[in-house]
Protein backbone atom coordinates (compact mmCIF):
# COMPACT_ATOMS: atom_id res chain seq x y z
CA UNK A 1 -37.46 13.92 -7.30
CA UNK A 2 -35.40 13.59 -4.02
CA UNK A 3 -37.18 16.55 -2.82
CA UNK A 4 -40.31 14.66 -3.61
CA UNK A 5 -38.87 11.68 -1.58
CA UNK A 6 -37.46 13.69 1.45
CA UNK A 7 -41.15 15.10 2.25
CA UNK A 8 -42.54 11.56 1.71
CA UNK A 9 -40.39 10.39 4.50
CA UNK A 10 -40.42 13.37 6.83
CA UNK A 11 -44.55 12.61 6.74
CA UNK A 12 -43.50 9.10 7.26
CA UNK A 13 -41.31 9.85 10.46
CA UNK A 14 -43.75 12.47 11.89
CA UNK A 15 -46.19 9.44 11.90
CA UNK A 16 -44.48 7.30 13.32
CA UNK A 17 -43.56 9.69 15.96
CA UNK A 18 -47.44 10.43 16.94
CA UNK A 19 -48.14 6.58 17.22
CA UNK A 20 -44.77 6.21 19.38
CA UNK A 21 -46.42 8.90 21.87
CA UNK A 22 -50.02 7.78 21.77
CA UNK A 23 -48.33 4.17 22.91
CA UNK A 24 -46.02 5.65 25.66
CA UNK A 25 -48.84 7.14 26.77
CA UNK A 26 -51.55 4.05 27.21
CA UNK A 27 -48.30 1.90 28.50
CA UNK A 28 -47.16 1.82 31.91
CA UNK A 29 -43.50 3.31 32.19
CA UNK A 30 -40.51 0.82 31.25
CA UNK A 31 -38.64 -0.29 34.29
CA UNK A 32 -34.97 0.85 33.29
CA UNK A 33 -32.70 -1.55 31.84
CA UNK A 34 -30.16 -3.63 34.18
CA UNK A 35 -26.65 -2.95 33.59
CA UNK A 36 -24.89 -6.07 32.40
CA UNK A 37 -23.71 -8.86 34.87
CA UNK A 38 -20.08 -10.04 34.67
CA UNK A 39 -19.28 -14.15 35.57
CA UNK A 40 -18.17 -12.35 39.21
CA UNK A 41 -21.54 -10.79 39.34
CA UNK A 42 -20.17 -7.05 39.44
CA UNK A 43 -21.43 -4.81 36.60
CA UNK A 44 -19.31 -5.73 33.44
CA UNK A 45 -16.51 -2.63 32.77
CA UNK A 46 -16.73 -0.48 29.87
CA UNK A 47 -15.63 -1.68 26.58
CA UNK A 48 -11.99 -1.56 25.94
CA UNK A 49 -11.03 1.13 23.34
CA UNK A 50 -10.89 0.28 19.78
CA UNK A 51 -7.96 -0.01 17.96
CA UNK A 52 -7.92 2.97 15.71
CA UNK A 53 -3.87 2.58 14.94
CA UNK A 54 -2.52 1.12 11.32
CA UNK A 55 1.29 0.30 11.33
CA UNK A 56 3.83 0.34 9.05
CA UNK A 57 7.10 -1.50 9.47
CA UNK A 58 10.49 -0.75 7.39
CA UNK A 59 13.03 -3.36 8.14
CA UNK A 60 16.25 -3.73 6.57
CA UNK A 61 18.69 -6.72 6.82
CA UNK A 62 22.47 -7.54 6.25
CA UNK A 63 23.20 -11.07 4.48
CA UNK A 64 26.06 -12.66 2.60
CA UNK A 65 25.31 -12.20 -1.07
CA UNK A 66 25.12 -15.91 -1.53
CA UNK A 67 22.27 -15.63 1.10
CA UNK A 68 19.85 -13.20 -0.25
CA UNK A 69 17.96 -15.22 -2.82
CA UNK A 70 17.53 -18.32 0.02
CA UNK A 71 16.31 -16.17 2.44
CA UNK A 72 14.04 -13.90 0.30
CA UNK A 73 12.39 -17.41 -0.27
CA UNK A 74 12.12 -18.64 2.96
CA UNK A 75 9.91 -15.28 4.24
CA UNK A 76 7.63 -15.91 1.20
CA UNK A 77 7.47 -19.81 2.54
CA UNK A 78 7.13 -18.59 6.25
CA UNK A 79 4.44 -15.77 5.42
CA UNK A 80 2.32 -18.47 3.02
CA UNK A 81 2.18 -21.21 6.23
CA UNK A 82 1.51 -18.47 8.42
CA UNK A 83 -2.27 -19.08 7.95
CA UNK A 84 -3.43 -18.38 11.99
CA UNK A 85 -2.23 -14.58 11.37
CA UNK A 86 -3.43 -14.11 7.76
CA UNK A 87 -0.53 -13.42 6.51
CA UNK A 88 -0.08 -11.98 2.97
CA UNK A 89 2.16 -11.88 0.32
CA UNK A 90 2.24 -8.12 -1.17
CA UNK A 91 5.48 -8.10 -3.32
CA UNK A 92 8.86 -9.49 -3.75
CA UNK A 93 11.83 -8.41 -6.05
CA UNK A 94 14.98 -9.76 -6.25
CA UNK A 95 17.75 -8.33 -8.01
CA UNK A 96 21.18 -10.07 -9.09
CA UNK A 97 24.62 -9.50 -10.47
CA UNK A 98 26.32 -6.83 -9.44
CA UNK A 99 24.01 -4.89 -6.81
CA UNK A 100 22.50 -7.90 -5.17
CA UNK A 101 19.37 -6.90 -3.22
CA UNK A 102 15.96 -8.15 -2.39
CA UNK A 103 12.56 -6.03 -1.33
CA UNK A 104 9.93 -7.84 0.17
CA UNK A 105 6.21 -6.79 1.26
CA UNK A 106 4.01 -8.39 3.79
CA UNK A 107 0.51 -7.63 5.46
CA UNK A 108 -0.57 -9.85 8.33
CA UNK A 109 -1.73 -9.57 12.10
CA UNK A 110 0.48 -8.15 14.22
CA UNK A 111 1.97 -10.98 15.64
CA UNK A 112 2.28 -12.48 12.53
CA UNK A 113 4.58 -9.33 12.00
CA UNK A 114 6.29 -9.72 14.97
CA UNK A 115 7.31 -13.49 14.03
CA UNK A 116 8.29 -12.55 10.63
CA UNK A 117 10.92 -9.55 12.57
CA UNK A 118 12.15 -11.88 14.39
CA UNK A 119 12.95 -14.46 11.84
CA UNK A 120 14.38 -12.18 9.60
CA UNK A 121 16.67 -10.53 13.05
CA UNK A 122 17.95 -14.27 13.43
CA UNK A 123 19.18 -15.08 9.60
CA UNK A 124 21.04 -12.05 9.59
CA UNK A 125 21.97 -8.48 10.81
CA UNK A 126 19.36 -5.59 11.51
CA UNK A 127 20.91 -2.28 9.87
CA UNK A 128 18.02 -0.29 10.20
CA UNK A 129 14.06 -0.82 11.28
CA UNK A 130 11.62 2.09 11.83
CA UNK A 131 7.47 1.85 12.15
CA UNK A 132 5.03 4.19 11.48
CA UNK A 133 1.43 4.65 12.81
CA UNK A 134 -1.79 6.42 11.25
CA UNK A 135 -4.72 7.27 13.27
CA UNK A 136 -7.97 5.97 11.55
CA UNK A 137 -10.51 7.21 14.15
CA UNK A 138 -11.71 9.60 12.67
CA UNK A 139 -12.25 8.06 8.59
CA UNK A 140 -13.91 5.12 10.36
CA UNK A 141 -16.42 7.19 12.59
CA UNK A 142 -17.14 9.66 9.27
CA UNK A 143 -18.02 6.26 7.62
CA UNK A 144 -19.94 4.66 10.07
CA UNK A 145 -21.95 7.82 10.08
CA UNK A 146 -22.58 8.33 6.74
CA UNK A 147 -23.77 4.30 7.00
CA UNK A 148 -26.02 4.98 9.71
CA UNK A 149 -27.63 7.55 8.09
CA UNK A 150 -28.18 5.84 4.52
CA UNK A 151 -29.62 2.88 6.34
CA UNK A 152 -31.67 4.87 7.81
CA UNK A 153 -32.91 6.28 4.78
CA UNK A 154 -33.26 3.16 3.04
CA UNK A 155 -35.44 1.70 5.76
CA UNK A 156 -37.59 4.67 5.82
CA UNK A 157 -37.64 4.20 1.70
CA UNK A 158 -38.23 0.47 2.06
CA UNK A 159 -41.56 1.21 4.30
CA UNK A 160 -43.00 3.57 1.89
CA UNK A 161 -42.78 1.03 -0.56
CA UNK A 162 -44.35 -1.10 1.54
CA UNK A 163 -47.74 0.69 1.25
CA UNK A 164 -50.46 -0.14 -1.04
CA UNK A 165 -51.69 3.93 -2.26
CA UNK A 166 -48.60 4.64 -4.02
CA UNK A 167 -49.19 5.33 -7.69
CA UNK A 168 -47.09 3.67 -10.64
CA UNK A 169 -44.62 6.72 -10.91
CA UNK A 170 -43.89 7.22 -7.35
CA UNK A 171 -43.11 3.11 -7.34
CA UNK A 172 -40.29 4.11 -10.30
CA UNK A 173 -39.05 6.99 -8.36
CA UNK A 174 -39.01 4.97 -5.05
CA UNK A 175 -37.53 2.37 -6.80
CA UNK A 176 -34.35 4.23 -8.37
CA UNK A 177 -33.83 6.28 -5.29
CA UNK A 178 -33.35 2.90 -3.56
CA UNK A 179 -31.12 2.03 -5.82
CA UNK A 180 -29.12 5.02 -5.50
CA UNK A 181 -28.80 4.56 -2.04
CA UNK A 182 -28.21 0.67 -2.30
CA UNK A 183 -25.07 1.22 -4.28
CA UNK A 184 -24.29 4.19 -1.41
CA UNK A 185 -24.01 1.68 0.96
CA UNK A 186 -22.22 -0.72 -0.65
CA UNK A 187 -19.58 1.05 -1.56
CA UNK A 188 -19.69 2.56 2.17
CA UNK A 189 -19.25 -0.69 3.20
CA UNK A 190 -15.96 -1.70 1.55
CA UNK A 191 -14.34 1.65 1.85
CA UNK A 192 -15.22 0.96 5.69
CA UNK A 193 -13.97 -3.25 5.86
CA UNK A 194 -10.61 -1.85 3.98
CA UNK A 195 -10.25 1.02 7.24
CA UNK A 196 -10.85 -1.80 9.56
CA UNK A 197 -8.72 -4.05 7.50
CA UNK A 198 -5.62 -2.06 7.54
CA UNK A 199 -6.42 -1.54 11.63
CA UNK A 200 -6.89 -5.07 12.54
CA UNK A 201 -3.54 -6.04 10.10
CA UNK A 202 0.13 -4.45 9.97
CA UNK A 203 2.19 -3.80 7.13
CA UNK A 204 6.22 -4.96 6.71
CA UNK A 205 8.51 -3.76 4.16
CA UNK A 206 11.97 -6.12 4.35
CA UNK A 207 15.23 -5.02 2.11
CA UNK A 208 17.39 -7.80 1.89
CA UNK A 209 20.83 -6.21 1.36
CA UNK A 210 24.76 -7.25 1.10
CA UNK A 211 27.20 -7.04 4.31
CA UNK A 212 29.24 -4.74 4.74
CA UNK A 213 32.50 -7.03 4.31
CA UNK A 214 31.17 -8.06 1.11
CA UNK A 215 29.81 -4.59 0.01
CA UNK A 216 33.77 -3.52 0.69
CA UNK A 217 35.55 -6.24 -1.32
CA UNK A 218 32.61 -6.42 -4.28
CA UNK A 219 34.09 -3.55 -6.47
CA UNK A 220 37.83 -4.88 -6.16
CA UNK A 221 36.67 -8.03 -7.15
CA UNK A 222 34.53 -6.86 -10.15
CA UNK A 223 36.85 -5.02 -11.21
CA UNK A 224 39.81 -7.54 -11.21
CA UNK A 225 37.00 -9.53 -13.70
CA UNK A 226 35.94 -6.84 -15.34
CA UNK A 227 39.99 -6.47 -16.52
CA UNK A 228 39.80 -8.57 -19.40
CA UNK A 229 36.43 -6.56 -21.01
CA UNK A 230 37.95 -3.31 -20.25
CA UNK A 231 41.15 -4.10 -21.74
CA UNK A 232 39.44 -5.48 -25.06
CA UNK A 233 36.84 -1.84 -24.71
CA UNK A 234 40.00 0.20 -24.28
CA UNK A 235 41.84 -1.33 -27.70
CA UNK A 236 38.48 -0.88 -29.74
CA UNK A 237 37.99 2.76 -28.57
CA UNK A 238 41.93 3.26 -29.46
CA UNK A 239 41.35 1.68 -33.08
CA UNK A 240 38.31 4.05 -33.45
CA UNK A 241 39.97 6.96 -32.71
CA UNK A 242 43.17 6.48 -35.21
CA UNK A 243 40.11 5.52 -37.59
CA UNK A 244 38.89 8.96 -37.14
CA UNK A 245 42.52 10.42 -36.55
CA UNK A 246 44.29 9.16 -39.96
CA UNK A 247 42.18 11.66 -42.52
CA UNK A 248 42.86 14.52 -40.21
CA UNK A 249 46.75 13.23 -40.21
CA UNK A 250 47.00 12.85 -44.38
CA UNK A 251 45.67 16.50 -44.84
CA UNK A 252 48.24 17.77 -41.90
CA UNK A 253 50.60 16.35 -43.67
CA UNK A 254 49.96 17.73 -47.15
CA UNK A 255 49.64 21.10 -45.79
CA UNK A 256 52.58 21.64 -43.92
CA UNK A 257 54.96 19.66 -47.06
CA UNK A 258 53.04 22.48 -49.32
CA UNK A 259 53.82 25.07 -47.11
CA UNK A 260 57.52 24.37 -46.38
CA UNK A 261 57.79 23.96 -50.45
CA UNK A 262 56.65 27.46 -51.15
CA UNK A 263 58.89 28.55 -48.09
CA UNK A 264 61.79 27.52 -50.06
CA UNK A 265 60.70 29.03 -53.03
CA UNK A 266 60.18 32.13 -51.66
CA UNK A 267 63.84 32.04 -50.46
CA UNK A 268 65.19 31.02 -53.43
CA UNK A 269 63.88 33.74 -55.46
């Protein structure tokens, strides 16, 4: 069936091609086009580059542990107001007790990023921050290609539809090979917003970790209330063991009184 449909529309294009030269031919030559006009009446410059760049940001910060829950909640606050530069919410964990800690994920434009750094630099201490960057040039060109050219095809699909000789099959065939290349395009067409998505946004990964003061006196102090709970664990393990212990200790016992009573036997006689 599609070759059916590719030598429908290569007759299609070669027609199209012989009426495009029979009218260049009857129509006086096109004067070129004039190069835009800037507001300073110079010829505008070329385009700036796109962005082809999607960054990654790993930034990890030193609070008190008193600190970490308040301030996990304050980036979710700032990140949810932060409306201009679309900034999103990705994940958040927060972990308490003995290993306090908090990971937080954002996506947003990049200088809602930037704001979010440099609250987070100000409520405490930077121990470590990286960033990463992933060229998308050349996913976004193979996509805008492969758009292009199913466009293409559906347009050339959508004008032999248009015409009146077609028979009933040929209508079917047309009609699921549009279809076909319908749902091509869609999906084309997210997988190509989510490239340009992750271009036009950044990503930020924040840990949320304890000082170092407070990472150095933590164990001491968990252990000095841990005392009481170890003490009680030690006992029971103790009592468990003479549990196990006694048996062993009864038959000992027996055995060596019977063997020191034959001993003397044997002596005797």
């Amino acid at each position: 069936m599609r070759n059916y449909l590719l030598t429908l529309v290569a007759a299609l294009a070669l027609l199209g091609c012989g009426k495009k030269e029979e009218m260049s031919a009857a129509a006086p030559a096109a004067a070129p086009a004039a190069a835009p006009v800037g507001s300073g009446g110079q010829a505008a410059a070329g385009a700036a580059p796109r962005r082809t760049l999607a960054y990654h940001h790993w930034l990890m910060v030193e609070v008190a542990e008193e600190r970490i829950a308040t301030l996990s909640q304050s980036a979710q606050t700032r990140c949810q107001q932060d409306t201009i530069n679309a900034c999103e919410m990705l994940g958040a964990r927060i972990s308490s007790g003995r290993r306090a800690s908090a990971s937080l994920s954002f996506r947003a434009k990049p200088a809602g990023i930037r704001k979010l750094i440099a609250a987070l630099s100000t409520e405490g201490g930077i121990k470590s921050q990286s960033t990463s960057a992933e060229d998308l040039a050349g996913p976004i060109t193979d996509v805008e290609k492969q758009l292009a050219m199913r466009q293409s095809y559906r347009a050339k699909l959508e004008e032999l539809l248009s015409r009146k000789a077609l028979g009933v099959d040929e209508l079917i065939k047309l009609n699921k090979e549009l279809a076909e290349v319908q749902s091509d395009l869609e999906a084309m067409s997210g997988k190509h917003a989510q490239l340009l998505r992750r271009v036009d946004t950044e990503e930020l990964d924040v840990t949320l970790d304890v000082s170092g003061g407070d990472a150095f006196w933590r164990p001491i102090s968990h252990a000095f209330s841990d005392f009481g709970g170890n003490f009680a664990q030690g006992v029971a393990n103790t009592v468990t063991a003479l549990a196990y212990l006694l048996p062993w200790l009864v038959m000992l016992f027996v055995f060596v009184w019977l063997l020191r009573k034959l001993w003397r036997r044997r002596r005797v006689a």
